[in-house]
Each structure stands twice: as C-alpha cells, then as structure tokens.
ModelCIF file with pLDDT and N, C-alpha, C, O atoms, coordinates in Angstrom:
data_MODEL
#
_entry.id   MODEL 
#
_entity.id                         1 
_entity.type                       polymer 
_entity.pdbx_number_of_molecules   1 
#
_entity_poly.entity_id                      1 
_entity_poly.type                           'polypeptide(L)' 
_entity_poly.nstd_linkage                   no 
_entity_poly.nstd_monomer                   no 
_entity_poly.pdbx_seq_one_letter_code       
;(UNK)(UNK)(UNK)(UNK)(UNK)(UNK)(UNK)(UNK)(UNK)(UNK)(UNK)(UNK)(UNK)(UNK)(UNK)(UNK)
(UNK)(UNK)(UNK)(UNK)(UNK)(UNK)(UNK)(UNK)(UNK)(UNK)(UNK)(UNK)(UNK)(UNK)(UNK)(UNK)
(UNK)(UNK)(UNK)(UNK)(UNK)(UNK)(UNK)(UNK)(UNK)(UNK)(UNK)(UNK)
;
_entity_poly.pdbx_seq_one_letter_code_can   XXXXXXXXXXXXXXXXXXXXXXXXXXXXXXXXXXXXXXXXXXXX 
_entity_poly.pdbx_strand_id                 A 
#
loop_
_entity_poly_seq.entity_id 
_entity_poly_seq.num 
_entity_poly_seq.mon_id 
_entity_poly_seq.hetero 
1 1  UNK n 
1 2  UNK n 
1 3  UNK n 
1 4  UNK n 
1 5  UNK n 
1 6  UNK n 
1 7  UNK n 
1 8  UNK n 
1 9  UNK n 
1 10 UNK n 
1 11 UNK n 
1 12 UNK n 
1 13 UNK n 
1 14 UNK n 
1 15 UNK n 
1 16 UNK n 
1 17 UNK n 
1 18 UNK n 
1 19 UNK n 
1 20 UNK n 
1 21 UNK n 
1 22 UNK n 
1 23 UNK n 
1 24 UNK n 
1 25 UNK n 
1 26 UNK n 
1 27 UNK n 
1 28 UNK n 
1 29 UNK n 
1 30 UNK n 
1 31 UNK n 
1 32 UNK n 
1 33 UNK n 
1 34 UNK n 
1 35 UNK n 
1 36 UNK n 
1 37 UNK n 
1 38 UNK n 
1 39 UNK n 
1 40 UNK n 
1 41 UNK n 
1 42 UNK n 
1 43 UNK n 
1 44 UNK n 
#
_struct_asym.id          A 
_struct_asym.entity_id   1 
#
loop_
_ma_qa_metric.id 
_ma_qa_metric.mode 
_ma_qa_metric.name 
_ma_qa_metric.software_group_id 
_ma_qa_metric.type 
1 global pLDDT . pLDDT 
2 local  pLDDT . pLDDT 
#
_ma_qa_metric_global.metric_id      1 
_ma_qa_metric_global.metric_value   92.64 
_ma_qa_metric_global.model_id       1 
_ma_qa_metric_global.ordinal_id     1 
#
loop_
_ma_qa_metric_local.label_asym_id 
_ma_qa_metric_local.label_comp_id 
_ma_qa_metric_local.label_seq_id 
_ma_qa_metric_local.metric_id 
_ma_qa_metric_local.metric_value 
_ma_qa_metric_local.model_id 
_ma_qa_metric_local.ordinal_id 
A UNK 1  2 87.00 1 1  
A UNK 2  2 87.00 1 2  
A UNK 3  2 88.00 1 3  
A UNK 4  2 90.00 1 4  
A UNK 5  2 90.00 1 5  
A UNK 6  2 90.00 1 6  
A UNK 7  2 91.00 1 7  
A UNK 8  2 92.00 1 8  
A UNK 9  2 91.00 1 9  
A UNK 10 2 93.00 1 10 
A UNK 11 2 93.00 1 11 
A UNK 12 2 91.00 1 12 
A UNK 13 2 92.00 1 13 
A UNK 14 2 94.00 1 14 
A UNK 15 2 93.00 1 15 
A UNK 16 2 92.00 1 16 
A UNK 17 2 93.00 1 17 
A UNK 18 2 94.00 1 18 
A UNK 19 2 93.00 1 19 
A UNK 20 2 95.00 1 20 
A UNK 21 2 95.00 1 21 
A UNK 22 2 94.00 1 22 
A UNK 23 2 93.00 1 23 
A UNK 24 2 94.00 1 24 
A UNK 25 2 93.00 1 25 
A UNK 26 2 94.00 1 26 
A UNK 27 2 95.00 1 27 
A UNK 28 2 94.00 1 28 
A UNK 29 2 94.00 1 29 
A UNK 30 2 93.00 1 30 
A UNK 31 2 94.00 1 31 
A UNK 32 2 92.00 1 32 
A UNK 33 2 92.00 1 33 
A UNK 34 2 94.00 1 34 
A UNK 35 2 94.00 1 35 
A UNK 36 2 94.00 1 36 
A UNK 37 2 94.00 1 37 
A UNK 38 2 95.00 1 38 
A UNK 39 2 94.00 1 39 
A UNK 40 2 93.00 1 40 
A UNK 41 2 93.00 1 41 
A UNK 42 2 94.00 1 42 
A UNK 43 2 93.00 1 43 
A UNK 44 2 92.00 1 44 
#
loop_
_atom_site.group_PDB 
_atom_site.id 
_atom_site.type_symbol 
_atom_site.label_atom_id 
_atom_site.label_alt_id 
_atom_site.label_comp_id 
_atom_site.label_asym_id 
_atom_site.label_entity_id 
_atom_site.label_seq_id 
_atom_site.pdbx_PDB_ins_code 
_atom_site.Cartn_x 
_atom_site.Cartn_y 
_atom_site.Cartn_z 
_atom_site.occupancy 
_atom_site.B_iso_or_equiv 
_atom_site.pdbx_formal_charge 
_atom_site.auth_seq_id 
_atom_site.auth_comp_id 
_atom_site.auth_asym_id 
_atom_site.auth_atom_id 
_atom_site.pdbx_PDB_model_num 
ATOM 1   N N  . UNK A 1 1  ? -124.641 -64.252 21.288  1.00 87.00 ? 1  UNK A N  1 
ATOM 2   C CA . UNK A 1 1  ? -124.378 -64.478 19.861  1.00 87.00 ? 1  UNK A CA 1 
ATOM 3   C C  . UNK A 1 1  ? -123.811 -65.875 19.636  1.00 87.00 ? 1  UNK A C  1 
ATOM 4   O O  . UNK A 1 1  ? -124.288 -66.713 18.871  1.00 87.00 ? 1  UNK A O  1 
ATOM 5   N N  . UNK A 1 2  ? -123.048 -65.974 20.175  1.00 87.00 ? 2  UNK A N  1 
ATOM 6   C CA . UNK A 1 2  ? -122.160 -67.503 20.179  1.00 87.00 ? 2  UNK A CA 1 
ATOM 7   C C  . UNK A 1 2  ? -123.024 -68.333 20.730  1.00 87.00 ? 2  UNK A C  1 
ATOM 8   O O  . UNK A 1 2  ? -122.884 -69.377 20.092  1.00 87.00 ? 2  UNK A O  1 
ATOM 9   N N  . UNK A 1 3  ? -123.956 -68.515 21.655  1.00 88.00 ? 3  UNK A N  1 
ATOM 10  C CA . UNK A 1 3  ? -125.473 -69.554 21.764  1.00 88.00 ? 3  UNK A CA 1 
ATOM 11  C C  . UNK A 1 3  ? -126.164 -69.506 20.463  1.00 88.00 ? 3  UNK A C  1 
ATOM 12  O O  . UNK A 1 3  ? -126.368 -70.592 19.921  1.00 88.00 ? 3  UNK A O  1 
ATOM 13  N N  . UNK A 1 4  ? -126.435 -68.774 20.056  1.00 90.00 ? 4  UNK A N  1 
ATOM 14  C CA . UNK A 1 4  ? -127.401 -68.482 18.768  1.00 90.00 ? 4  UNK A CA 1 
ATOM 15  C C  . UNK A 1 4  ? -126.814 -69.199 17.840  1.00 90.00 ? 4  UNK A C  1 
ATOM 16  O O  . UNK A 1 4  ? -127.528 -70.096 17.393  1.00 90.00 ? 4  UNK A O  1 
ATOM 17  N N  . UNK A 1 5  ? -125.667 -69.108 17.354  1.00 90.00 ? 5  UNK A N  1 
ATOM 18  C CA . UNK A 1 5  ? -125.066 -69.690 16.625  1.00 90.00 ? 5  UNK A CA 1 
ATOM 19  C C  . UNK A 1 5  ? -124.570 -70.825 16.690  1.00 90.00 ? 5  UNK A C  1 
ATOM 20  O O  . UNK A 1 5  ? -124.224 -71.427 15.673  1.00 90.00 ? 5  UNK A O  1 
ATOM 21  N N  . UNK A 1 6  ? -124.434 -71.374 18.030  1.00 90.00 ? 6  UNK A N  1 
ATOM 22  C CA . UNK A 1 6  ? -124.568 -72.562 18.564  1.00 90.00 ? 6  UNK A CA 1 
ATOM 23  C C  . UNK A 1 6  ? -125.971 -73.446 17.944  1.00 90.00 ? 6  UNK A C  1 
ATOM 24  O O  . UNK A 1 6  ? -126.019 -74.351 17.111  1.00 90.00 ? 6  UNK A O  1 
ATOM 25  N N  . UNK A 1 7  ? -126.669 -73.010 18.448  1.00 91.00 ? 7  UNK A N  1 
ATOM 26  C CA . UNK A 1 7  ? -128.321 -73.577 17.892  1.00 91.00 ? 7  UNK A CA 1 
ATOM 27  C C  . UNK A 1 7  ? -128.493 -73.431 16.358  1.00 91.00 ? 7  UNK A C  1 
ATOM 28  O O  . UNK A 1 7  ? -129.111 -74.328 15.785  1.00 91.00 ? 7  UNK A O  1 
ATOM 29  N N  . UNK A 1 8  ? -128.066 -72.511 15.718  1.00 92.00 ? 8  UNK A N  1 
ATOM 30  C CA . UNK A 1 8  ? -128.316 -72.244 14.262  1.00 92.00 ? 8  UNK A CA 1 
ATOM 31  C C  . UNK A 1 8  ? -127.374 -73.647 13.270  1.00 92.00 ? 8  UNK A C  1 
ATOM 32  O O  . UNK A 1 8  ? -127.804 -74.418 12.413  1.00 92.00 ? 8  UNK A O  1 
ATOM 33  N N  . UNK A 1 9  ? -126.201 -73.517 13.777  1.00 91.00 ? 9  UNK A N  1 
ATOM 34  C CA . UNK A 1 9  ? -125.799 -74.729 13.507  1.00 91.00 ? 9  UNK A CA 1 
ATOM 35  C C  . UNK A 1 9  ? -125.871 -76.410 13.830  1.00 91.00 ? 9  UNK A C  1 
ATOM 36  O O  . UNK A 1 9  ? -125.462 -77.449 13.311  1.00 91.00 ? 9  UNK A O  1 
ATOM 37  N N  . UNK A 1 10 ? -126.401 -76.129 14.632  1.00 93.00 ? 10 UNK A N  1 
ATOM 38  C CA . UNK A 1 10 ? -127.263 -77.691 15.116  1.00 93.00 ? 10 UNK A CA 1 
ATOM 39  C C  . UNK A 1 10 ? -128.325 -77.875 14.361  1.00 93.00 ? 10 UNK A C  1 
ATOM 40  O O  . UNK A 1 10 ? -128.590 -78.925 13.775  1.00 93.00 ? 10 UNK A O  1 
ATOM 41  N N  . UNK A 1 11 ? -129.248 -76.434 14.340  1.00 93.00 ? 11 UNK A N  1 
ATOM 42  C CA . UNK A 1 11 ? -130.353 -76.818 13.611  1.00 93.00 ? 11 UNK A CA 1 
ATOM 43  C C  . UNK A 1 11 ? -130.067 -77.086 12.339  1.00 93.00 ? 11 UNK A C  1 
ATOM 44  O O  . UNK A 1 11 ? -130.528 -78.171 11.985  1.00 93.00 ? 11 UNK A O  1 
ATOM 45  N N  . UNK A 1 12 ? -129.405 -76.432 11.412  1.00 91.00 ? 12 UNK A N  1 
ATOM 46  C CA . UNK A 1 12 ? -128.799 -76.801 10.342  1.00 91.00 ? 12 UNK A CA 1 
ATOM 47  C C  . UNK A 1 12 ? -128.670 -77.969 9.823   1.00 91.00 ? 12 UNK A C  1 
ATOM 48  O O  . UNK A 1 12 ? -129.201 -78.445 8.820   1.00 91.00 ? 12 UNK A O  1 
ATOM 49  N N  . UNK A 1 13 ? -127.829 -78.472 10.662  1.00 92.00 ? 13 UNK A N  1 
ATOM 50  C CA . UNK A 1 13 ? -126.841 -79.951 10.699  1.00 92.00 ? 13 UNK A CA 1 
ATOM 51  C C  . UNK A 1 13 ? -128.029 -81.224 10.720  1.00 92.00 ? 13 UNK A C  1 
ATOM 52  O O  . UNK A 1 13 ? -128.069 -82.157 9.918   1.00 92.00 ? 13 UNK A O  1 
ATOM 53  N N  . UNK A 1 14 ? -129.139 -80.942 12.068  1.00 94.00 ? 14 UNK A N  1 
ATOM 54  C CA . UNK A 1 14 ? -130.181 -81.921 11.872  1.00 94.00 ? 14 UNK A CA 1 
ATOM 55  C C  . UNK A 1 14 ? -130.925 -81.620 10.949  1.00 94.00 ? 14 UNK A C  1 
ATOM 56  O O  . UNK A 1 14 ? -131.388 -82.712 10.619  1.00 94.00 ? 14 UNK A O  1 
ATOM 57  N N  . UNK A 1 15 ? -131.528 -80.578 10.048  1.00 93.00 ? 15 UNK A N  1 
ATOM 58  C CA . UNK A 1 15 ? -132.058 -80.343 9.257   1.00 93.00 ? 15 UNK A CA 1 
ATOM 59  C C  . UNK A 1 15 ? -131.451 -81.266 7.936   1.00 93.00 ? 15 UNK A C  1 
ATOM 60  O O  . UNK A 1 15 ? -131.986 -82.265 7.457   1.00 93.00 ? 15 UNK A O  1 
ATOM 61  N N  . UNK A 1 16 ? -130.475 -80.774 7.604   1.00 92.00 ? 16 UNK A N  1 
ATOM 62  C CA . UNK A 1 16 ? -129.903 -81.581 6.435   1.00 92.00 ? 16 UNK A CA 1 
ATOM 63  C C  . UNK A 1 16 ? -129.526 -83.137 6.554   1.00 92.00 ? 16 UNK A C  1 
ATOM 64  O O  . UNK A 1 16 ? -129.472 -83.871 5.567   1.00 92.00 ? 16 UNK A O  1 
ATOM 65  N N  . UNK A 1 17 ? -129.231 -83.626 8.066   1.00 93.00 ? 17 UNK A N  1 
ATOM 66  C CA . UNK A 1 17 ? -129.641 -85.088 7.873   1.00 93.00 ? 17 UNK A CA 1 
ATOM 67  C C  . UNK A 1 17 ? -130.716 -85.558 7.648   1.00 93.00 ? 17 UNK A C  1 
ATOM 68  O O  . UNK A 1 17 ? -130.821 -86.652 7.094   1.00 93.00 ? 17 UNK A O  1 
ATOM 69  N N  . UNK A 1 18 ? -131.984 -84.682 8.108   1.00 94.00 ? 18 UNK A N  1 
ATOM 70  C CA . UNK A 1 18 ? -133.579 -85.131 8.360   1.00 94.00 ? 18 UNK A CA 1 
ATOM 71  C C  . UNK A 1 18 ? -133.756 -85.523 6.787   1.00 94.00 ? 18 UNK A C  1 
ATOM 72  O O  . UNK A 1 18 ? -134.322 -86.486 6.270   1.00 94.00 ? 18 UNK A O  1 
ATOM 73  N N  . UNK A 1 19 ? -132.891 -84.148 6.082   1.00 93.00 ? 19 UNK A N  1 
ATOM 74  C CA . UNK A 1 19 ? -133.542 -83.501 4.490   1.00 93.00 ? 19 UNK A CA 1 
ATOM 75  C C  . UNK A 1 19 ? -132.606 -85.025 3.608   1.00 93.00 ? 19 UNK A C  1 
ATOM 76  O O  . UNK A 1 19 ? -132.776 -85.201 2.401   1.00 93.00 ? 19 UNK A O  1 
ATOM 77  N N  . UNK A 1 20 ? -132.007 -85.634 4.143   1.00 95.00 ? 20 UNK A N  1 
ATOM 78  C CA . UNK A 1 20 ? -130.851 -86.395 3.456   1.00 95.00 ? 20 UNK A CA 1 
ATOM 79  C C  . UNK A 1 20 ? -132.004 -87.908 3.327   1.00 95.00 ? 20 UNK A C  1 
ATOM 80  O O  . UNK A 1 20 ? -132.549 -88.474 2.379   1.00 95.00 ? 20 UNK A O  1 
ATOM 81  N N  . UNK A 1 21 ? -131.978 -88.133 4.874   1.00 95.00 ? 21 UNK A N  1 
ATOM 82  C CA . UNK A 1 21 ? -132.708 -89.082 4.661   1.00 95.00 ? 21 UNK A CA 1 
ATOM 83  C C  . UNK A 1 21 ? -133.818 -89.508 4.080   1.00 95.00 ? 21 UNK A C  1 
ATOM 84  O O  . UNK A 1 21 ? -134.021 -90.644 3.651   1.00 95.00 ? 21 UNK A O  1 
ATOM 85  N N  . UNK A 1 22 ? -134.720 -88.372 4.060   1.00 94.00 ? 22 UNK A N  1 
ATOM 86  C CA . UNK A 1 22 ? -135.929 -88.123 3.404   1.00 94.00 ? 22 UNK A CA 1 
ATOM 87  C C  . UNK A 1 22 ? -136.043 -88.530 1.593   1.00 94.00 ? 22 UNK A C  1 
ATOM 88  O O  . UNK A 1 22 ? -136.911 -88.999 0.857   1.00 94.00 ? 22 UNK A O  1 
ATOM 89  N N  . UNK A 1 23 ? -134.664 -88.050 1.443   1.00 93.00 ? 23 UNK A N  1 
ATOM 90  C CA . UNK A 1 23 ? -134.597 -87.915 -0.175  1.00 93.00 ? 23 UNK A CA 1 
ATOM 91  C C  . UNK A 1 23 ? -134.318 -89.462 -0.709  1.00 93.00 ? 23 UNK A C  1 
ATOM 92  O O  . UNK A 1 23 ? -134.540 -89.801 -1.871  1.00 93.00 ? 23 UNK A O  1 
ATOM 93  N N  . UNK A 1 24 ? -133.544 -90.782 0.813   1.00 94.00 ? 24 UNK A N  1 
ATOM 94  C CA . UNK A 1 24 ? -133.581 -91.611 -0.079  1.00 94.00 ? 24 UNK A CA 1 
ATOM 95  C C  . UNK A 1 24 ? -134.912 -92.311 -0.089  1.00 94.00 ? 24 UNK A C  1 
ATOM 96  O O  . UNK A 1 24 ? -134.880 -93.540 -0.148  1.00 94.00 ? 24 UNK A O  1 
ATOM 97  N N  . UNK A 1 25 ? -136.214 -91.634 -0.035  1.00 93.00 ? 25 UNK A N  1 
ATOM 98  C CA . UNK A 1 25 ? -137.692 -92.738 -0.236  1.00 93.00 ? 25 UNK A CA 1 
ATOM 99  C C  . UNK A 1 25 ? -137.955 -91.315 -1.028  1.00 93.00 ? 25 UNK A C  1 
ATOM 100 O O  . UNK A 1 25 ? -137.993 -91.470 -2.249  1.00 93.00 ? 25 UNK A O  1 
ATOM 101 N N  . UNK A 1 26 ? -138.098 -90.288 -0.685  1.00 94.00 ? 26 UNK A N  1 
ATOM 102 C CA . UNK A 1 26 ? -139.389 -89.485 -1.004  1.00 94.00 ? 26 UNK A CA 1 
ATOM 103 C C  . UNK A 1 26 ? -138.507 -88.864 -2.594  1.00 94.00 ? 26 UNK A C  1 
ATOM 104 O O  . UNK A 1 26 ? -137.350 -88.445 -2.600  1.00 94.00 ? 26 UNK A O  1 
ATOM 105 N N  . UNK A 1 27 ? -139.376 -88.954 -3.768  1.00 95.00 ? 27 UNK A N  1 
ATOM 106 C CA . UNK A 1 27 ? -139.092 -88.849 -5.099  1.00 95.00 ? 27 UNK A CA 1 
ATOM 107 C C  . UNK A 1 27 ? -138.660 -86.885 -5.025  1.00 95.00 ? 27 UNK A C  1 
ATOM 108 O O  . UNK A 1 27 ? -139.089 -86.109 -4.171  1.00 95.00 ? 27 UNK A O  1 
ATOM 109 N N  . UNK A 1 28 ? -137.694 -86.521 -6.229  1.00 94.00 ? 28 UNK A N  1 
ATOM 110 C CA . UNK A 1 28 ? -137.745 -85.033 -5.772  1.00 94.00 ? 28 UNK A CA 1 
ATOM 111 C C  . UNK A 1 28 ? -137.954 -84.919 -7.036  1.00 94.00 ? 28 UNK A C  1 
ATOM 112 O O  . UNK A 1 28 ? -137.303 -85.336 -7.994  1.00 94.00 ? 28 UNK A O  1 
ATOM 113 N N  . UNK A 1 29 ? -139.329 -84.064 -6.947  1.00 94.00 ? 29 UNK A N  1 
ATOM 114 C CA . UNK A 1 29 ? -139.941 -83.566 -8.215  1.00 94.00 ? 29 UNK A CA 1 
ATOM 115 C C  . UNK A 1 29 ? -139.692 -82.039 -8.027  1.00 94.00 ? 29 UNK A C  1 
ATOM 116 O O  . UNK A 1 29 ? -140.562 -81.298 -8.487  1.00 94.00 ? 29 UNK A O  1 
ATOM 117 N N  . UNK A 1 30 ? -138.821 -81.580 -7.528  1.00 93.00 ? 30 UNK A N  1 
ATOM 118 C CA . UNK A 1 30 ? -138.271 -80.090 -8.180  1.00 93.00 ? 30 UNK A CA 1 
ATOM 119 C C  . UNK A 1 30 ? -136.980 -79.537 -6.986  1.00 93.00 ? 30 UNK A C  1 
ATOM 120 O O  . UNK A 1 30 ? -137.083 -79.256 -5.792  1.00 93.00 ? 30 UNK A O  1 
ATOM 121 N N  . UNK A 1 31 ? -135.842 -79.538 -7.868  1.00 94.00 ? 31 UNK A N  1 
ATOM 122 C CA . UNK A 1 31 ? -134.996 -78.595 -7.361  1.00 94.00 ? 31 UNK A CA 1 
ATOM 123 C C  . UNK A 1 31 ? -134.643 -77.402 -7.429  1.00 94.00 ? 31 UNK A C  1 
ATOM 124 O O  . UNK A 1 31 ? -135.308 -76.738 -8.223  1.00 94.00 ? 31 UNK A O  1 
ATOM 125 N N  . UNK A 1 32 ? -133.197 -76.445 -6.462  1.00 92.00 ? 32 UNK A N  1 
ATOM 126 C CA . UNK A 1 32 ? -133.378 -75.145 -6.643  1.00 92.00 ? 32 UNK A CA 1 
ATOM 127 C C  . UNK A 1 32 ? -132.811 -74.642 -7.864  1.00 92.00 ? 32 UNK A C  1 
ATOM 128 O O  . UNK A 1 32 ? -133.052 -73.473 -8.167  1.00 92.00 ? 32 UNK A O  1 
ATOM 129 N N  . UNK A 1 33 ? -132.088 -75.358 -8.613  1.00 92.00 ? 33 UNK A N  1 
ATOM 130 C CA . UNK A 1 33 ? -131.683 -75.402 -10.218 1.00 92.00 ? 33 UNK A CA 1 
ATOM 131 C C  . UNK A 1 33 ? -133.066 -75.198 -10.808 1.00 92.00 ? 33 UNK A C  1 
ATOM 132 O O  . UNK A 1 33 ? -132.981 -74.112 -11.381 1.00 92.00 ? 33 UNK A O  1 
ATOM 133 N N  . UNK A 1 34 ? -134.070 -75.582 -10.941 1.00 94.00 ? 34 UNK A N  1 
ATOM 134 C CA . UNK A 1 34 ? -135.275 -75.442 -11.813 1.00 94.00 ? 34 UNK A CA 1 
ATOM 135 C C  . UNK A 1 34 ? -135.947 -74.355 -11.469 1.00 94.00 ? 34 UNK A C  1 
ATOM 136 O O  . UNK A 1 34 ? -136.695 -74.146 -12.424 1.00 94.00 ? 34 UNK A O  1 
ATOM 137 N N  . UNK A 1 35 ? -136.143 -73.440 -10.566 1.00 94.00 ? 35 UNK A N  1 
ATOM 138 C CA . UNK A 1 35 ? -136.653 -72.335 -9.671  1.00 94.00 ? 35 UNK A CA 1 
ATOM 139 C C  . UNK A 1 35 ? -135.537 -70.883 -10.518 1.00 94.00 ? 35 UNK A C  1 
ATOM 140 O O  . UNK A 1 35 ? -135.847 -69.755 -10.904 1.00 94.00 ? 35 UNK A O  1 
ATOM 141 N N  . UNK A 1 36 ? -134.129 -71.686 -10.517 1.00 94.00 ? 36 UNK A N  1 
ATOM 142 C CA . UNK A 1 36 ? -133.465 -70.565 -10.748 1.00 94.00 ? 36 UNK A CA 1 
ATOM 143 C C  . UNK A 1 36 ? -133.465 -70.249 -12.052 1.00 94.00 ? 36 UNK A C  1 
ATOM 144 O O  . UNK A 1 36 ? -133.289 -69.065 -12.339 1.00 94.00 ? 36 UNK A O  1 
ATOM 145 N N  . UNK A 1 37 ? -133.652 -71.192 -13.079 1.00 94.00 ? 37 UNK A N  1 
ATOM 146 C CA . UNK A 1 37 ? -133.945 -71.564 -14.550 1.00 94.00 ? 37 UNK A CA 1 
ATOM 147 C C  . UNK A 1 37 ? -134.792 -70.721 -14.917 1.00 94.00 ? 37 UNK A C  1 
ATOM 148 O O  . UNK A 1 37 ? -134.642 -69.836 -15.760 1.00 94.00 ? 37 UNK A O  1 
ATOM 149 N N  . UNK A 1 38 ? -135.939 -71.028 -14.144 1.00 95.00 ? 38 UNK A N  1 
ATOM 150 C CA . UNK A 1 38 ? -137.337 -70.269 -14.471 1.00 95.00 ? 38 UNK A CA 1 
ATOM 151 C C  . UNK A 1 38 ? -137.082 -68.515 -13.812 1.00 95.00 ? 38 UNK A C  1 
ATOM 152 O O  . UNK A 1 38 ? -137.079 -67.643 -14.681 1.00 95.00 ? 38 UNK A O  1 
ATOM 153 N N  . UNK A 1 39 ? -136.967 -68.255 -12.978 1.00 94.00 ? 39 UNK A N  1 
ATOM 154 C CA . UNK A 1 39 ? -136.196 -66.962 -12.998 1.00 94.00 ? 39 UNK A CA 1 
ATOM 155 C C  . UNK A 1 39 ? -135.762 -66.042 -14.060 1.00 94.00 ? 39 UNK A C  1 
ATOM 156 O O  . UNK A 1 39 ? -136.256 -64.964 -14.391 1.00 94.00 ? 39 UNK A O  1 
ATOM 157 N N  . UNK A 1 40 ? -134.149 -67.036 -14.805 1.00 93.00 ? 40 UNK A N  1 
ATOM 158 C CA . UNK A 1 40 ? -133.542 -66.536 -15.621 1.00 93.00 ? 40 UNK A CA 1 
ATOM 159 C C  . UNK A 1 40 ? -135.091 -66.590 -16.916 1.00 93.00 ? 40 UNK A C  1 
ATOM 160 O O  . UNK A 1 40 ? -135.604 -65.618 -17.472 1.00 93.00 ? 40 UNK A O  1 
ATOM 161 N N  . UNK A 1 41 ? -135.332 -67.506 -17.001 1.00 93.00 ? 41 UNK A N  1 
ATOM 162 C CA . UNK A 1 41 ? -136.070 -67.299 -18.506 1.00 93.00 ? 41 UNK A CA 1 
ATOM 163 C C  . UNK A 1 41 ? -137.729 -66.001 -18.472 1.00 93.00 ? 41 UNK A C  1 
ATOM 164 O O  . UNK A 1 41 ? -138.431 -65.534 -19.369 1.00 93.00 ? 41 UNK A O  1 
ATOM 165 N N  . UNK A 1 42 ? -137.732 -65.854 -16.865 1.00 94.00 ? 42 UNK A N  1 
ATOM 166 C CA . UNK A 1 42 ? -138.420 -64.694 -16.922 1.00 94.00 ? 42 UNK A CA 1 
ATOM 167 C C  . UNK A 1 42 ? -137.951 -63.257 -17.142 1.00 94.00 ? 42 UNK A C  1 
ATOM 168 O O  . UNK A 1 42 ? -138.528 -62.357 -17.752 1.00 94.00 ? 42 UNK A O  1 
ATOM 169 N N  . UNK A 1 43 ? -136.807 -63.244 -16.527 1.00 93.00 ? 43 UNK A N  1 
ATOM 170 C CA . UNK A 1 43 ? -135.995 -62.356 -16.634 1.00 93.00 ? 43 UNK A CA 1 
ATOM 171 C C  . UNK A 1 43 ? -135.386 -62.060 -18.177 1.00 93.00 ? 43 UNK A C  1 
ATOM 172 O O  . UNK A 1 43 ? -135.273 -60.924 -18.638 1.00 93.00 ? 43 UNK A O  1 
ATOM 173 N N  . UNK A 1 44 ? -135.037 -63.220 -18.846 1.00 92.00 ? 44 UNK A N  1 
ATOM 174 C CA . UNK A 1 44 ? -134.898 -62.780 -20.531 1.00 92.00 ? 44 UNK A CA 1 
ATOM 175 C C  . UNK A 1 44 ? -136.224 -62.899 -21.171 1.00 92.00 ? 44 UNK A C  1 
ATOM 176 O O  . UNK A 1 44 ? -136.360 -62.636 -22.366 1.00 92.00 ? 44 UNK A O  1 
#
C-alpha cells in the first residue's frame, strides 16, 4: 500500500508539472468550471 502510494504521488506530482508547463504555450479552451456549469444548467 505504502509503494502504491508512493507511485500515485509521484505520478501526480509529474503529471501536474507536465500539465503546468503545457498550459504556458498550449491555449485552454475549456475548463472543469465550464463542464460543471453545464451540468448544473442540465440539471435545472
């Protein structure tokens, strides 16, 4: 369990630098605010 979680948090950690760097070239044409928006307005 404590390996697993070892790796889960590494992967994590490089994930969100990969995802960091990415964002300062690549334009973000949709976040999870707009997903959740559309949700709510299906839902009402």
């Amino acid at each position: 369990i404590l390996i697993w979680l070892r790796n889960l948090f590494i992967f994590l950690f490089v994930f969100s630098l990969l995802w960091v760097v990415a964002g300062k070239v690549v334009p973000v044409y949709y976040t999870p605010l707009m997903f959740i928006r559309l949700y709510e307005q299906f839902q009402d």
